[in-house]
Protein backbone atom coordinates (compact mmCIF):
# COMPACT_ATOMS: atom_id res chain seq x y z
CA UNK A 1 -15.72 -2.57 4.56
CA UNK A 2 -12.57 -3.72 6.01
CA UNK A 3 -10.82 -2.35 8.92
CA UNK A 4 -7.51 -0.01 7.97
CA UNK A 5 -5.43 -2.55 10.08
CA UNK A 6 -6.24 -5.23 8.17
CA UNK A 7 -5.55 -4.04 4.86
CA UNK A 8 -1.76 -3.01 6.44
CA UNK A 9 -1.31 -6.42 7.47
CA UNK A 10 -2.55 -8.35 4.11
CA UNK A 11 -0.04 -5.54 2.66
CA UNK A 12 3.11 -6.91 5.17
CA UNK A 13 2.06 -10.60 4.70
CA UNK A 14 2.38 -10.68 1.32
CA UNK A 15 5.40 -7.94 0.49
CA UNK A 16 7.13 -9.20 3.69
CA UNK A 17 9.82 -6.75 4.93
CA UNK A 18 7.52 -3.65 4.38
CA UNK A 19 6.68 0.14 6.44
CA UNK A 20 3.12 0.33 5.45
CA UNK A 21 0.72 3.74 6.63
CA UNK A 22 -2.99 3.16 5.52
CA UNK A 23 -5.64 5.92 5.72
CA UNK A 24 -9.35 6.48 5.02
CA UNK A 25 -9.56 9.14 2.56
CA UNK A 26 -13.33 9.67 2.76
CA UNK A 27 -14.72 8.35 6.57
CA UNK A 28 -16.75 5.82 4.86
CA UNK A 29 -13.71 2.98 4.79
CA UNK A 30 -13.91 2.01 1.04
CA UNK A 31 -11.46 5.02 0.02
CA UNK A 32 -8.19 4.48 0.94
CA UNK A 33 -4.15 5.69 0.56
CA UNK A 34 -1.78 3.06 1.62
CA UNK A 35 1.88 4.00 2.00
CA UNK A 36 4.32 1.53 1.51
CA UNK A 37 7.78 1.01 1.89
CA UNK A 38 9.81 -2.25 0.66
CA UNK A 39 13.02 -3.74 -0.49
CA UNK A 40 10.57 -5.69 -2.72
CA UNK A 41 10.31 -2.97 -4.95
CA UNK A 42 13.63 -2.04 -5.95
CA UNK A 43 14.53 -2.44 -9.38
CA UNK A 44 10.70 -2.00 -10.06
CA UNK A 45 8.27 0.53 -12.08
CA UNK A 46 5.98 2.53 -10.39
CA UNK A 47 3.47 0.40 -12.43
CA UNK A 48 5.11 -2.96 -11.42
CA UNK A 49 5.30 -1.53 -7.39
CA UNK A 50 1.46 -1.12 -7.30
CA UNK A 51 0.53 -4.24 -9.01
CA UNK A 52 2.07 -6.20 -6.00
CA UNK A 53 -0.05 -4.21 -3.61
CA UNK A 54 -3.22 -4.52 -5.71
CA UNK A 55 -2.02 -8.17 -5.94
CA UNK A 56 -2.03 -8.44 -2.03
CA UNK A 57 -5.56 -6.73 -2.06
CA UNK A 58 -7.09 -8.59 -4.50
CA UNK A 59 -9.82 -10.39 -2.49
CA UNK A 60 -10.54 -7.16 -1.27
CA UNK A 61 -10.73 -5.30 -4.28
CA UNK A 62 -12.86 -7.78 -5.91
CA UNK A 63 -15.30 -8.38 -3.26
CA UNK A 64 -15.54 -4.09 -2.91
CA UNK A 65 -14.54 -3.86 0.46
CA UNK A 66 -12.10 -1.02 -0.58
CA UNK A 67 -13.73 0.37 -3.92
CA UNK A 68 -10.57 2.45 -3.92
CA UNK A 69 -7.01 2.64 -3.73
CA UNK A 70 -4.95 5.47 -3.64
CA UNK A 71 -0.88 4.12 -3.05
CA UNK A 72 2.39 5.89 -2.32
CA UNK A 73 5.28 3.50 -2.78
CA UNK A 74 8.95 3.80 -2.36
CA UNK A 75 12.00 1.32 -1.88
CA UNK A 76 13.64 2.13 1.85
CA UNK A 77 16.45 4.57 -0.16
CA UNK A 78 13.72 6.71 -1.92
CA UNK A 79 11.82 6.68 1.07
CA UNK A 80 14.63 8.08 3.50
CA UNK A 81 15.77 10.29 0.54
CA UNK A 82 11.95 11.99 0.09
CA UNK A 83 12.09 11.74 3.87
CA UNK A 84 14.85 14.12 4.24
CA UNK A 85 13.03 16.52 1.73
CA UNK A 86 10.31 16.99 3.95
């Protein structure tokens, strides 16, 4: 298990500029939603977006510290657009 904190900063170290929310979905720390926000992902798919998470989280994947992933990402304009939907 790693600790919710951690996995937001691995996120931010490796996407840089980012907003990122984690949550455990379950109570037993291996199911998880991350939401993240980053310039890094304009111009990019959905597909493309998540890959440099799961990139970020790799170790962690692997090793089955978080055996899953659930992720919610936007560039800073879709965010503050879905933001104003709310």
């Amino acid at each position: 298990m790693v600790s919710l904190d951690r996995v937001a900063d691995i996120i931010r170290t490796e996407l840089g500029d980012a907003e990122v929310q984690v949550r455990d979905l379950t109570g037993g720390g291996d199911h998880l939603e991350a939401l993240v926000v980053s310039p890094k992902f304009d111009g990019l798919s959905l597909v493309q977006q998540h890959q440099l998470v799961y990139g970020a989280l790799r170790s962690e994947l692997a090793s089955e510290a978080i055996h899953a992933l659930a992720l919610k990402t936007y560039t800073p304009e879709k965010w503050a657009a879905a933001s104003q939907v709310s």
